[in-house]
PDB file of N, CA and C in Angstrom:
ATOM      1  N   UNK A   1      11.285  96.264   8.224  1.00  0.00           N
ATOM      2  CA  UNK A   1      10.683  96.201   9.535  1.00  0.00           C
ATOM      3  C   UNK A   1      11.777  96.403  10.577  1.00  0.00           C
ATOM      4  N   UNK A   2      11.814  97.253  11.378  1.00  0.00           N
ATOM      5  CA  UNK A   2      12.736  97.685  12.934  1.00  0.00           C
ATOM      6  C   UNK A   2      12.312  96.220  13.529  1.00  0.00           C
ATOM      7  N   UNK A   3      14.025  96.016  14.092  1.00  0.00           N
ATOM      8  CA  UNK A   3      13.437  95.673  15.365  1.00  0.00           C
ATOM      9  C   UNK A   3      13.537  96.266  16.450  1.00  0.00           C
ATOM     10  N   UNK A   4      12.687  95.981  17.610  1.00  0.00           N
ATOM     11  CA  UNK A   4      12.566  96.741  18.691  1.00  0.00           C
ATOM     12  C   UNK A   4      13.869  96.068  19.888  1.00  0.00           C
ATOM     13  N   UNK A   5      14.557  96.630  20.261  1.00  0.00           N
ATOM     14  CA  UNK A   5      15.483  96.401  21.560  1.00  0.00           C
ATOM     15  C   UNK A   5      15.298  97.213  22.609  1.00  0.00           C
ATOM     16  N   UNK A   6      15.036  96.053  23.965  1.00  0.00           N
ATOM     17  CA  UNK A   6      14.968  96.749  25.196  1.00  0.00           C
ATOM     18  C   UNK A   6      16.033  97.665  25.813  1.00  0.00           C
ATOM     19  N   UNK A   7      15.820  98.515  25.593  1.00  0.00           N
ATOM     20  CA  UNK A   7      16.595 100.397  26.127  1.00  0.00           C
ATOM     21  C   UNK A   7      17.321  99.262  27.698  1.00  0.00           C
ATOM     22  N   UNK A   8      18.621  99.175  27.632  1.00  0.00           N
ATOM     23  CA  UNK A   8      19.548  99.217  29.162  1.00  0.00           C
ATOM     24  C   UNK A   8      20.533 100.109  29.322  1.00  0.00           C
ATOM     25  N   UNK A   9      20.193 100.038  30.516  1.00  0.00           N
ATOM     26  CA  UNK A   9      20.959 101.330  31.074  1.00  0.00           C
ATOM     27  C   UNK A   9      21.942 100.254  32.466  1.00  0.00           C
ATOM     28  N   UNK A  10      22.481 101.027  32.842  1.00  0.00           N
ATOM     29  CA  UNK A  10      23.754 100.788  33.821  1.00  0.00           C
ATOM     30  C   UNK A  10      22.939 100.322  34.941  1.00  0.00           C
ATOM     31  N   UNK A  11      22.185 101.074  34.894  1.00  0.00           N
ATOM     32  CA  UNK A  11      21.335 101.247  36.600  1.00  0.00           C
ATOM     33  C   UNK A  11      20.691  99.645  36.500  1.00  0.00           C
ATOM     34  N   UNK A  12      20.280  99.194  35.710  1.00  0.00           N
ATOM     35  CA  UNK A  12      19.300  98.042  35.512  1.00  0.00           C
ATOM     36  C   UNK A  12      20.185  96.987  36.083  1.00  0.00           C
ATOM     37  N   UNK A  13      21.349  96.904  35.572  1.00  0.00           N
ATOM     38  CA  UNK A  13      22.386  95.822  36.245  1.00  0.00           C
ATOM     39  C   UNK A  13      23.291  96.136  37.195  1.00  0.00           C
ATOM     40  N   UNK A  14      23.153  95.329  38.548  1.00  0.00           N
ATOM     41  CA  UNK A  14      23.502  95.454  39.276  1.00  0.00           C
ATOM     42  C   UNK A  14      23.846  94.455  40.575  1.00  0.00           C
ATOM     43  N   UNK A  15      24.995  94.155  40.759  1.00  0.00           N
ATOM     44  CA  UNK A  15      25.493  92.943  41.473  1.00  0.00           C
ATOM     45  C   UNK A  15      25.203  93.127  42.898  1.00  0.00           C
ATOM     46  N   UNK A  16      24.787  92.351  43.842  1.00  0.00           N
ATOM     47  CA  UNK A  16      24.143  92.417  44.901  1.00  0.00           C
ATOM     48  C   UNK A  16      25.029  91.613  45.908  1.00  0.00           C
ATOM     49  N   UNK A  17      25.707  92.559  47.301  1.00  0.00           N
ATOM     50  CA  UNK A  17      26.063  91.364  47.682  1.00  0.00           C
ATOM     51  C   UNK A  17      25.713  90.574  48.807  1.00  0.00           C
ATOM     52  N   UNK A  18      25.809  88.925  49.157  1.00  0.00           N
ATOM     53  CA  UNK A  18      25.771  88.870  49.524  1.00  0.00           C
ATOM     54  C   UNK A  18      25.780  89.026  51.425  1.00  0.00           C
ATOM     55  N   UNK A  19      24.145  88.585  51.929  1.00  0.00           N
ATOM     56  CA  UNK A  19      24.974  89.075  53.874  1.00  0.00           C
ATOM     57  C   UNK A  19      24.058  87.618  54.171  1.00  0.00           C
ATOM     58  N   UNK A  20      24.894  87.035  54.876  1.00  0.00           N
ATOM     59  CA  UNK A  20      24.398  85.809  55.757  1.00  0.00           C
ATOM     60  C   UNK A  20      23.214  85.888  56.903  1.00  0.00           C
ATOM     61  N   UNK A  21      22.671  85.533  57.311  1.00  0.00           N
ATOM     62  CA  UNK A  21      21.673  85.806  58.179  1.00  0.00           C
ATOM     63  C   UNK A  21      21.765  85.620  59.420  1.00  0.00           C
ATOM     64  N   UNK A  22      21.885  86.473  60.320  1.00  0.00           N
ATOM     65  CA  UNK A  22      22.911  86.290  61.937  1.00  0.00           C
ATOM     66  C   UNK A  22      21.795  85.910  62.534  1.00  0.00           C
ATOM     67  N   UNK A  23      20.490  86.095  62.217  1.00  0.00           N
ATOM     68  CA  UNK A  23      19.522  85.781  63.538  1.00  0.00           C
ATOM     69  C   UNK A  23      19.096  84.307  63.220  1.00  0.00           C
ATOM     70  N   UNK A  24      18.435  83.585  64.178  1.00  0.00           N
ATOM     71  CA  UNK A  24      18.302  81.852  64.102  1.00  0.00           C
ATOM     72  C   UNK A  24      16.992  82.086  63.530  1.00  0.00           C
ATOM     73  N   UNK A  25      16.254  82.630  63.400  1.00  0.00           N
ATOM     74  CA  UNK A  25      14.864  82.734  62.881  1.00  0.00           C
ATOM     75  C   UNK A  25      14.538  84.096  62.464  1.00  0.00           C
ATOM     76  N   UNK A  26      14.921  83.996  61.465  1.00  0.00           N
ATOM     77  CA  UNK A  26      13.843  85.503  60.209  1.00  0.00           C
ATOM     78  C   UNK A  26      12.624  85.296  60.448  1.00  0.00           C
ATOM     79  N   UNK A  27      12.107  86.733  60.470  1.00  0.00           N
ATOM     80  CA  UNK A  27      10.872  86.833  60.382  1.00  0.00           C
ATOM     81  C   UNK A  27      10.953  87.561  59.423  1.00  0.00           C
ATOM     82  N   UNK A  28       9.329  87.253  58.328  1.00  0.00           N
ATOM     83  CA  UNK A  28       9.330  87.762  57.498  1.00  0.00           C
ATOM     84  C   UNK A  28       7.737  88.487  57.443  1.00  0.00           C
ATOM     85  N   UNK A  29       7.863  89.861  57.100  1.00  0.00           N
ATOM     86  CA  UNK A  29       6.267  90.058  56.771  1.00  0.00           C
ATOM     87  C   UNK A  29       5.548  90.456  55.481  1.00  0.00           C
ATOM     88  N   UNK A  30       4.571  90.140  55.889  1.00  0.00           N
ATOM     89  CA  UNK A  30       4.444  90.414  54.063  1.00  0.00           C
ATOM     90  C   UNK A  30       2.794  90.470  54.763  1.00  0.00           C
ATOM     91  N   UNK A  31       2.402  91.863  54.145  1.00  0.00           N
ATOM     92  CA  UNK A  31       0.895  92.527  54.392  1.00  0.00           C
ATOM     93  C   UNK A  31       0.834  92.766  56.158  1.00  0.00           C
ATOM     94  N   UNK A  32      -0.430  92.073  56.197  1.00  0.00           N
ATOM     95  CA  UNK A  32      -0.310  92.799  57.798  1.00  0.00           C
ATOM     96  C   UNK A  32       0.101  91.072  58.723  1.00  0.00           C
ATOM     97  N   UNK A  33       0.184  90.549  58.381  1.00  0.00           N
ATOM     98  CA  UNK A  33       0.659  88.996  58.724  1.00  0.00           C
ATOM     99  C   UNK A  33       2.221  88.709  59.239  1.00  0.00           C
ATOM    100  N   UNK A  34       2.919  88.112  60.127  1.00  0.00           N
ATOM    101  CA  UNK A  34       3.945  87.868  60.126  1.00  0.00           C
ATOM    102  C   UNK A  34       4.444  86.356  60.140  1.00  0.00           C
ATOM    103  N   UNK A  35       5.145  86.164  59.383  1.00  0.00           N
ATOM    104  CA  UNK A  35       5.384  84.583  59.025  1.00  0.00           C
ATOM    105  C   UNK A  35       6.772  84.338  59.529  1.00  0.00           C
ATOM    106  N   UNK A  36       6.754  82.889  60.459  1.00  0.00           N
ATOM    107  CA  UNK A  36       7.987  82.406  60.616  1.00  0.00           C
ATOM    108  C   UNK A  36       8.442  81.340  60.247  1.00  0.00           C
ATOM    109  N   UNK A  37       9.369  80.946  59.689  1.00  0.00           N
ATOM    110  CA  UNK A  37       9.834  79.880  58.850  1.00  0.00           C
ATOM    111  C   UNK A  37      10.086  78.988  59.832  1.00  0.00           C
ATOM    112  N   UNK A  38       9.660  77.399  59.328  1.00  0.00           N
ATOM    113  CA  UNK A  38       9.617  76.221  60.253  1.00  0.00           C
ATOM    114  C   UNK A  38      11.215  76.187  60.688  1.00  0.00           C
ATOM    115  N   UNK A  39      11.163  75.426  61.945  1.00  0.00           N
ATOM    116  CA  UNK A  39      12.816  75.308  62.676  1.00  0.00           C
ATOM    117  C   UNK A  39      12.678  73.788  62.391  1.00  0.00           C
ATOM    118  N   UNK A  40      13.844  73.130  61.719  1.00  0.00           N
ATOM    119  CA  UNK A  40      14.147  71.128  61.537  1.00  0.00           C
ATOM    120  C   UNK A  40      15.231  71.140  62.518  1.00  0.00           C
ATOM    121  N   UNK A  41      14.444  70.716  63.537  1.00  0.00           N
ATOM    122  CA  UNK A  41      15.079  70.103  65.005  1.00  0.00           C
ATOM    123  C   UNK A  41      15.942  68.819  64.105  1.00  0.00           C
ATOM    124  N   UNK A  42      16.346  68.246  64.518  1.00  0.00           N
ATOM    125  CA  UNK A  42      17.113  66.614  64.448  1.00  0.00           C
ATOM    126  C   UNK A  42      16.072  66.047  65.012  1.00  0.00           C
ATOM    127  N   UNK A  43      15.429  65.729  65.992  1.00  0.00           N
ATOM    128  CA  UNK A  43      14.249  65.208  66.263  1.00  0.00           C
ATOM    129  C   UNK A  43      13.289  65.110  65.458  1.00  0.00           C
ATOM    130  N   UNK A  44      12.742  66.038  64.305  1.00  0.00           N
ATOM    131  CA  UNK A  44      11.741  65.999  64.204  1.00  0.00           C
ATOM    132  C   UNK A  44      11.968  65.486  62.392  1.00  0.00           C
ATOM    133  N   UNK A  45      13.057  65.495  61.892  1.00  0.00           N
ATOM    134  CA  UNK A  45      13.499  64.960  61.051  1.00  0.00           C
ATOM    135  C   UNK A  45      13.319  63.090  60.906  1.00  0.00           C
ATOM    136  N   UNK A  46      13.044  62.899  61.652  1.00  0.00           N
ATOM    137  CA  UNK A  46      12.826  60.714  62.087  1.00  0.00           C
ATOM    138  C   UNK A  46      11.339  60.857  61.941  1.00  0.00           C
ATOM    139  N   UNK A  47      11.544  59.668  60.729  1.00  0.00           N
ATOM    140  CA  UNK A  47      10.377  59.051  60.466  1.00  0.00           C
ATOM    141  C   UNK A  47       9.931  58.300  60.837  1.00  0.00           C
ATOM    142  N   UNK A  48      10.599  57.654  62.601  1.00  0.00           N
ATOM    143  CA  UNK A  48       9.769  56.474  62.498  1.00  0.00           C
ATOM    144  C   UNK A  48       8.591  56.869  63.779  1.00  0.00           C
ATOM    145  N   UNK A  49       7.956  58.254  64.165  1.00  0.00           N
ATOM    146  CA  UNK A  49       6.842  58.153  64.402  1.00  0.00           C
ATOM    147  C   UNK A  49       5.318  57.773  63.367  1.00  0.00           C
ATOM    148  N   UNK A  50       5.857  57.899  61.842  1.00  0.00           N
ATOM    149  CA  UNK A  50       5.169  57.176  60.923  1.00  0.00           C
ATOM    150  C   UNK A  50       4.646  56.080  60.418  1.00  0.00           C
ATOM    151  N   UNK A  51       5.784  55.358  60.770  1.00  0.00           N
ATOM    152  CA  UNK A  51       5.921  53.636  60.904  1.00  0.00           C
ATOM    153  C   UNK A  51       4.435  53.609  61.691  1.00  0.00           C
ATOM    154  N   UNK A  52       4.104  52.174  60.641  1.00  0.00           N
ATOM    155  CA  UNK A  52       2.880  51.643  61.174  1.00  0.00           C
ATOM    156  C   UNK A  52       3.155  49.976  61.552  1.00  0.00           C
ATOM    157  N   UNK A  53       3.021  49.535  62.514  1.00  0.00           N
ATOM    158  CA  UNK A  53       3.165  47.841  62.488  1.00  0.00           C
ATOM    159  C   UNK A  53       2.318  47.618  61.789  1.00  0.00           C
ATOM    160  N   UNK A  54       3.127  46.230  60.798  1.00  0.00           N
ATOM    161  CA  UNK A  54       2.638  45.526  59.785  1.00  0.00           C
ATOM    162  C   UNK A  54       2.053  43.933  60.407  1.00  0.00           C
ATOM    163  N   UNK A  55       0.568  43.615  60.127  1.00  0.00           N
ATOM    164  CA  UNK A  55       0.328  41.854  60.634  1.00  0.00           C
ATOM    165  C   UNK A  55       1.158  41.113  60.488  1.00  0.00           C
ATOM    166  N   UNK A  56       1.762  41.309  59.024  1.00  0.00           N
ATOM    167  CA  UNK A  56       2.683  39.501  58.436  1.00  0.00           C
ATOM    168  C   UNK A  56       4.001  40.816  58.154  1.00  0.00           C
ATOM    169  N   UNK A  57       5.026  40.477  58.098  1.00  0.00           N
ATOM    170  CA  UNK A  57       6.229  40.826  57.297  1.00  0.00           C
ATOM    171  C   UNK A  57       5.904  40.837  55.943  1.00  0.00           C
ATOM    172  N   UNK A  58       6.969  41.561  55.023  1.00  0.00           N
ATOM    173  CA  UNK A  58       6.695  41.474  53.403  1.00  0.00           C
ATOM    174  C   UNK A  58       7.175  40.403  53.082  1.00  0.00           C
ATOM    175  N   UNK A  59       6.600  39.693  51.898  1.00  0.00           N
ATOM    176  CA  UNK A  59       6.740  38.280  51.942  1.00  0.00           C
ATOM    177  C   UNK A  59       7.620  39.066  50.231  1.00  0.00           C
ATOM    178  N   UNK A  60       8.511  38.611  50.292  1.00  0.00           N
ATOM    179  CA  UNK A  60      10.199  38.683  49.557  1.00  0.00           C
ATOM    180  C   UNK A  60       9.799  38.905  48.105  1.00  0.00           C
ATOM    181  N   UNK A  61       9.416  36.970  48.281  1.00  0.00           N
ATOM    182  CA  UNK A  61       9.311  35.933  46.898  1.00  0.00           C
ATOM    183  C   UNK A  61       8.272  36.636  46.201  1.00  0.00           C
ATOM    184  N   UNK A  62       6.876  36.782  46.894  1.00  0.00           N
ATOM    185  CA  UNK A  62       5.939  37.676  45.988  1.00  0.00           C
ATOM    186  C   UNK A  62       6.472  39.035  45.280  1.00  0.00           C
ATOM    187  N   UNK A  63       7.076  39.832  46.170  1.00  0.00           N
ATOM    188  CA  UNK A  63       6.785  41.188  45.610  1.00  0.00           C
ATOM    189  C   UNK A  63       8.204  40.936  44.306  1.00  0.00           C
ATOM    190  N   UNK A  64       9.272  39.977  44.297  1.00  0.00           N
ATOM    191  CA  UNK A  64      10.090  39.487  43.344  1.00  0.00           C
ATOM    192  C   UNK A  64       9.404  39.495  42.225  1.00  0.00           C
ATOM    193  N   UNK A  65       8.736  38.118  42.650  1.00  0.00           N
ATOM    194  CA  UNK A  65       7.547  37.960  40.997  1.00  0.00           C
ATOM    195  C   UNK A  65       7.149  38.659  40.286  1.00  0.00           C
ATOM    196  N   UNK A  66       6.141  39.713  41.503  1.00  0.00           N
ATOM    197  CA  UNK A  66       5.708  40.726  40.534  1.00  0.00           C
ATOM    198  C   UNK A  66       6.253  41.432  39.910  1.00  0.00           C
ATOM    199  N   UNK A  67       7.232  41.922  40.089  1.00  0.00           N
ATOM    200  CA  UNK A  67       8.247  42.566  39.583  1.00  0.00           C
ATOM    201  C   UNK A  67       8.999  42.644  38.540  1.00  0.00           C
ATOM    202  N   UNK A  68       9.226  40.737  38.746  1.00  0.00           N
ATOM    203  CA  UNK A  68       9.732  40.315  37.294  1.00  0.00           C
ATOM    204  C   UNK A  68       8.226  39.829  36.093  1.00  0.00           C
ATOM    205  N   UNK A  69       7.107  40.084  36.419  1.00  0.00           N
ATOM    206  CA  UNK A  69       6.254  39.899  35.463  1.00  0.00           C
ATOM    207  C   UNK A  69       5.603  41.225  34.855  1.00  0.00           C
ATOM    208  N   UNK A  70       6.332  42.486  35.792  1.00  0.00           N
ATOM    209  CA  UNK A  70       5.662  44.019  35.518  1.00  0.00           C
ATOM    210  C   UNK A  70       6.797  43.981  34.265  1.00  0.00           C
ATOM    211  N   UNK A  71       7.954  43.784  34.444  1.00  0.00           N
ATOM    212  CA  UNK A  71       9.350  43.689  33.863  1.00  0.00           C
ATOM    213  C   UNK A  71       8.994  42.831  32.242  1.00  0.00           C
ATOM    214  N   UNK A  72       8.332  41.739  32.518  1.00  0.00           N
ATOM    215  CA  UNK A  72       8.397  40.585  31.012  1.00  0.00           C
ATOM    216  C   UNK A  72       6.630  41.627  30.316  1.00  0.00           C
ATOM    217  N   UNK A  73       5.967  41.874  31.224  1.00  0.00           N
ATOM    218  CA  UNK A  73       5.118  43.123  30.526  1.00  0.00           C
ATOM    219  C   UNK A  73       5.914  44.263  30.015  1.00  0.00           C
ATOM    220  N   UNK A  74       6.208  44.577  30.424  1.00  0.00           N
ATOM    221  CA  UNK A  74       7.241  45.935  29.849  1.00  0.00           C
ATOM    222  C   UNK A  74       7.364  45.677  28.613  1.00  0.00           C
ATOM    223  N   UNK A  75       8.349  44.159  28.621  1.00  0.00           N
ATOM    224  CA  UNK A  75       9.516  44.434  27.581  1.00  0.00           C
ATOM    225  C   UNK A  75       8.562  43.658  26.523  1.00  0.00           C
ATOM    226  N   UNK A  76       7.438  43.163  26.470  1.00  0.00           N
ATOM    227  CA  UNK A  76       6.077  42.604  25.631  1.00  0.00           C
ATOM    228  C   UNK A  76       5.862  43.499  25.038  1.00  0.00           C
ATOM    229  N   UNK A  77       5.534  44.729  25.751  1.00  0.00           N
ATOM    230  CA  UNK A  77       4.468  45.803  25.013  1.00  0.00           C
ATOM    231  C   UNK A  77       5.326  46.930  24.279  1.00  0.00           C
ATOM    232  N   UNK A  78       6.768  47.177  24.768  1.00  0.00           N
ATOM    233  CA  UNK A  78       7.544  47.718  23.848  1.00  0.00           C
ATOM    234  C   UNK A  78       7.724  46.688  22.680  1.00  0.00           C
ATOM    235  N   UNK A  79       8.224  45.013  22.700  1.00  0.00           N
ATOM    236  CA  UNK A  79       8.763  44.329  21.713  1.00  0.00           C
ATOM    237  C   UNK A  79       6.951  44.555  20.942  1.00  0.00           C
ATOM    238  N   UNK A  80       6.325  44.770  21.152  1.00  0.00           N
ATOM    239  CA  UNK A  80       5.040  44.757  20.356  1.00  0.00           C
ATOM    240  C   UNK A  80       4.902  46.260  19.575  1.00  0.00           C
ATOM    241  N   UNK A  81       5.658  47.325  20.152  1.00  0.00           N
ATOM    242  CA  UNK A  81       5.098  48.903  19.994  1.00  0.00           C
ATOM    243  C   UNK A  81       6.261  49.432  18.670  1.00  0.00           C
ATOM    244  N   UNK A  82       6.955  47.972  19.003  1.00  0.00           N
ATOM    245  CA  UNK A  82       8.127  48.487  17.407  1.00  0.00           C
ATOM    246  C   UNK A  82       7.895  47.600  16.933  1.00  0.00           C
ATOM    247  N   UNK A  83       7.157  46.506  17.030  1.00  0.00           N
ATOM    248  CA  UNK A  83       7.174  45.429  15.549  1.00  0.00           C
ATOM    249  C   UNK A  83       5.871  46.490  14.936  1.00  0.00           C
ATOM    250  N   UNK A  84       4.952  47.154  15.861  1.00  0.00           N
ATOM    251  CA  UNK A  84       3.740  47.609  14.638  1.00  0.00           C
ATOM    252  C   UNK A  84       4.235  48.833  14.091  1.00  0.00           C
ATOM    253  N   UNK A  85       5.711  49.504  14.487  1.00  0.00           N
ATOM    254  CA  UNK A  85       6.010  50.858  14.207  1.00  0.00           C
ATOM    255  C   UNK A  85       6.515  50.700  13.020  1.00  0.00           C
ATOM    256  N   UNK A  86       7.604  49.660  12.709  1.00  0.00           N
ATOM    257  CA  UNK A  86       7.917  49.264  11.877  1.00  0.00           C
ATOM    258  C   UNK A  86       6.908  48.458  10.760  1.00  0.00           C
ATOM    259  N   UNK A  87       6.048  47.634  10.790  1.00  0.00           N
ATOM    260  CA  UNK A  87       4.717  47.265  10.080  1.00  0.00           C
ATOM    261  C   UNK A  87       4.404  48.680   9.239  1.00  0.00           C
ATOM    262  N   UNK A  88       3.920  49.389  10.098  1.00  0.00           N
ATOM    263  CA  UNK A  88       3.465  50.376   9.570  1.00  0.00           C
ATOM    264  C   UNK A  88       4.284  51.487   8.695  1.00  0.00           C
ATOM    265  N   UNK A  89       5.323  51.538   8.948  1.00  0.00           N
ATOM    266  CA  UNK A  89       6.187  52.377   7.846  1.00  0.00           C
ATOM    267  C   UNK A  89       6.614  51.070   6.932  1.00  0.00           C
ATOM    268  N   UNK A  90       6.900  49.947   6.927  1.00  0.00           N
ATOM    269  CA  UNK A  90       6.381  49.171   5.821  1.00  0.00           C
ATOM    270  C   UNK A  90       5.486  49.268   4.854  1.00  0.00           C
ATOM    271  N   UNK A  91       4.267  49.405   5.552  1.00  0.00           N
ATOM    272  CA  UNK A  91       2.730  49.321   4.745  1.00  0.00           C
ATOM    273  C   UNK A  91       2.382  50.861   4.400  1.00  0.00           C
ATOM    274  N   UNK A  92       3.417  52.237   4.847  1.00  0.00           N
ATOM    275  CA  UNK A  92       3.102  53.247   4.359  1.00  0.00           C
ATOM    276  C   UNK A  92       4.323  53.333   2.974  1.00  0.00           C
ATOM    277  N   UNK A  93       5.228  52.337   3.132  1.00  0.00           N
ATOM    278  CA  UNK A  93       6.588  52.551   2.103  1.00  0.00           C
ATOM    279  C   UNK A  93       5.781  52.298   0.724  1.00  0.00           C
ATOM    280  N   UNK A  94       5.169  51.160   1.136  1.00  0.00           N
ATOM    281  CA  UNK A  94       4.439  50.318   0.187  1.00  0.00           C
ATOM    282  C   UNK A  94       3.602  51.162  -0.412  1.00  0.00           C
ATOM    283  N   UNK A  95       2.509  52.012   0.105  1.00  0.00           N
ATOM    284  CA  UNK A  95       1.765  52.459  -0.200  1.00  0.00           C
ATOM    285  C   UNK A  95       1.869  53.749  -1.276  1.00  0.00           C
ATOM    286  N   UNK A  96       3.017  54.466  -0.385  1.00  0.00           N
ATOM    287  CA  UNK A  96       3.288  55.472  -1.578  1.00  0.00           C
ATOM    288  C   UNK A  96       4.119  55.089  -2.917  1.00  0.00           C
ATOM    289  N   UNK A  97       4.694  53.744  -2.773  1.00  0.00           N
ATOM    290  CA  UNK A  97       5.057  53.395  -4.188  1.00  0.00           C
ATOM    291  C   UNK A  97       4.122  53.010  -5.189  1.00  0.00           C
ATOM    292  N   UNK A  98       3.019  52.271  -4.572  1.00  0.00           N
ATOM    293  CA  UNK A  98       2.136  51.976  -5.422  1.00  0.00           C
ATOM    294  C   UNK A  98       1.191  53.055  -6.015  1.00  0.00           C
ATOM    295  N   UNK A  99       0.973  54.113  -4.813  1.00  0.00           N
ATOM    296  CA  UNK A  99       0.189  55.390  -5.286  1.00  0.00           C
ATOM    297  C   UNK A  99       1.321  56.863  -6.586  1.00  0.00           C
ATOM    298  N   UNK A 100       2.749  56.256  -6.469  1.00  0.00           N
ATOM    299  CA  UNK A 100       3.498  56.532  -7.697  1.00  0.00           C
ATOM    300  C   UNK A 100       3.621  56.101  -8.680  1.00  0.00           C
ATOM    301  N   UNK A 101       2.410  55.125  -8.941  1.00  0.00           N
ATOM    302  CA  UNK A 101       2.293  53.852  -9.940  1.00  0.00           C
ATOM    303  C   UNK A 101       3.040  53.300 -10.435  1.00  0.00           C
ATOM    304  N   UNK A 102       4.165  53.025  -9.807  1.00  0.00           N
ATOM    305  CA  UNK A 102       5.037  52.158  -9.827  1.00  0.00           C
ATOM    306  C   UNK A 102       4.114  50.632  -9.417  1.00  0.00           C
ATOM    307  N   UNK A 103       5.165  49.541 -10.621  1.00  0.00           N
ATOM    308  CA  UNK A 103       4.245  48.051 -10.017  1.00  0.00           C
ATOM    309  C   UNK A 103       5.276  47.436  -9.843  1.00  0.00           C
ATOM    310  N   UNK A 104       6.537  47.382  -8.806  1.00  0.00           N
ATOM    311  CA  UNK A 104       7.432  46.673  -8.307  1.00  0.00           C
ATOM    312  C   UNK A 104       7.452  47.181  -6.975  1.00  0.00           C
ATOM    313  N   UNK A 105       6.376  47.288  -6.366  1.00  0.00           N
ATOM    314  CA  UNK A 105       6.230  47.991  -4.948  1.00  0.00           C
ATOM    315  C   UNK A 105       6.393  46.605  -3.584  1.00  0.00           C
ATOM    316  N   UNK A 106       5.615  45.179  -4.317  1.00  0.00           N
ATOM    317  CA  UNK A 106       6.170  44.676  -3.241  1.00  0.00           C
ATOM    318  C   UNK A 106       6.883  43.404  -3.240  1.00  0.00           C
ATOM    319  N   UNK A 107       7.528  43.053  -1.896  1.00  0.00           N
ATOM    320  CA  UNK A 107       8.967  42.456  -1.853  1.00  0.00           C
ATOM    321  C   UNK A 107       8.178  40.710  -2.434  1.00  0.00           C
ATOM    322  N   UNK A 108       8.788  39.925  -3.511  1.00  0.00           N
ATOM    323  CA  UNK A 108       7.811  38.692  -3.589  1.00  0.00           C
ATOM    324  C   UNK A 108       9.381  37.580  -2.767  1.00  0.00           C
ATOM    325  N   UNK A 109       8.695  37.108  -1.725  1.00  0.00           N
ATOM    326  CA  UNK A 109       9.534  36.417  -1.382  1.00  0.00           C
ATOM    327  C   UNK A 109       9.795  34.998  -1.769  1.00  0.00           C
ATOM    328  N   UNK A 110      10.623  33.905  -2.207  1.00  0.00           N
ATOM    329  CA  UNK A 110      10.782  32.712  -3.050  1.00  0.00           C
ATOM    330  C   UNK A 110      11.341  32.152  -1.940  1.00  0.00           C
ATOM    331  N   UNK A 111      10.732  30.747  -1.838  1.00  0.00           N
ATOM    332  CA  UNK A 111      10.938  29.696  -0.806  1.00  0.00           C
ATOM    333  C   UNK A 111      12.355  29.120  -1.779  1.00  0.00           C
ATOM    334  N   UNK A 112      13.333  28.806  -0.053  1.00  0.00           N
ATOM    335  CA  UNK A 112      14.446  28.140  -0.444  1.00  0.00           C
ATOM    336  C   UNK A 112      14.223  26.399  -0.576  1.00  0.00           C
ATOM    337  N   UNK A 113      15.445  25.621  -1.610  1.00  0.00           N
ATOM    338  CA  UNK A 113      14.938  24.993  -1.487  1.00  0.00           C
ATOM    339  C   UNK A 113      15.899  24.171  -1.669  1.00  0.00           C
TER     340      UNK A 113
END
């Protein structure tokens, strides 16, 4: 079987050079439309015409808590997502030994004493 390689030629590559843009606003057109790219004053960059007054201040201690209980969830549902990951390649180890009919497949554990 050929393989096929894309035919290049010289012309295809070709280094371009850079030119900086002397005017403060390009215009650009494209179809019968002419588009001008937004101007970022320093003014208009501040967010605090966004700011909304708040009734109460943020209360600290709460949003702490939650935080640290999103946190003791977290680390619950991972310490839970590898004890069953591990369970389960246990109970699949198990399984294919016994389906090799092998009968020393599982661990008998003996109380110390």
């Amino acid at each position: 079987m050929k393989t096929q390689r894309p035919k290049s030629s010289d012309d295809e590559h070709r280094v371009l050079q850079f030119r900086p843009r002397t005017s403060s606003s390009p215009t650009v057109h494209r179809g019968s439309g002419t588009v001008q790219p937004l101007r970022a004053a320093p003014e208009s960059l501040d967010l605090s015409r966004y700011e909304q007054p708040r009734p109460e201040p943020d209360d600290f201690r709460h949003r702490m808590l939650a935080n640290v209980a999103a946190l003791a969830f977290t680390i619950a549902l991972t310490a839970i997502g590898i004890w069953l990951a591990v369970s389960i390649a246990d109970l699949r180890r198990t399984q294919d030994c016994v389906l090799m009919g092998r009968r020393d497949c599982v661990k008998i554990t003996t109380p110390h004493i």
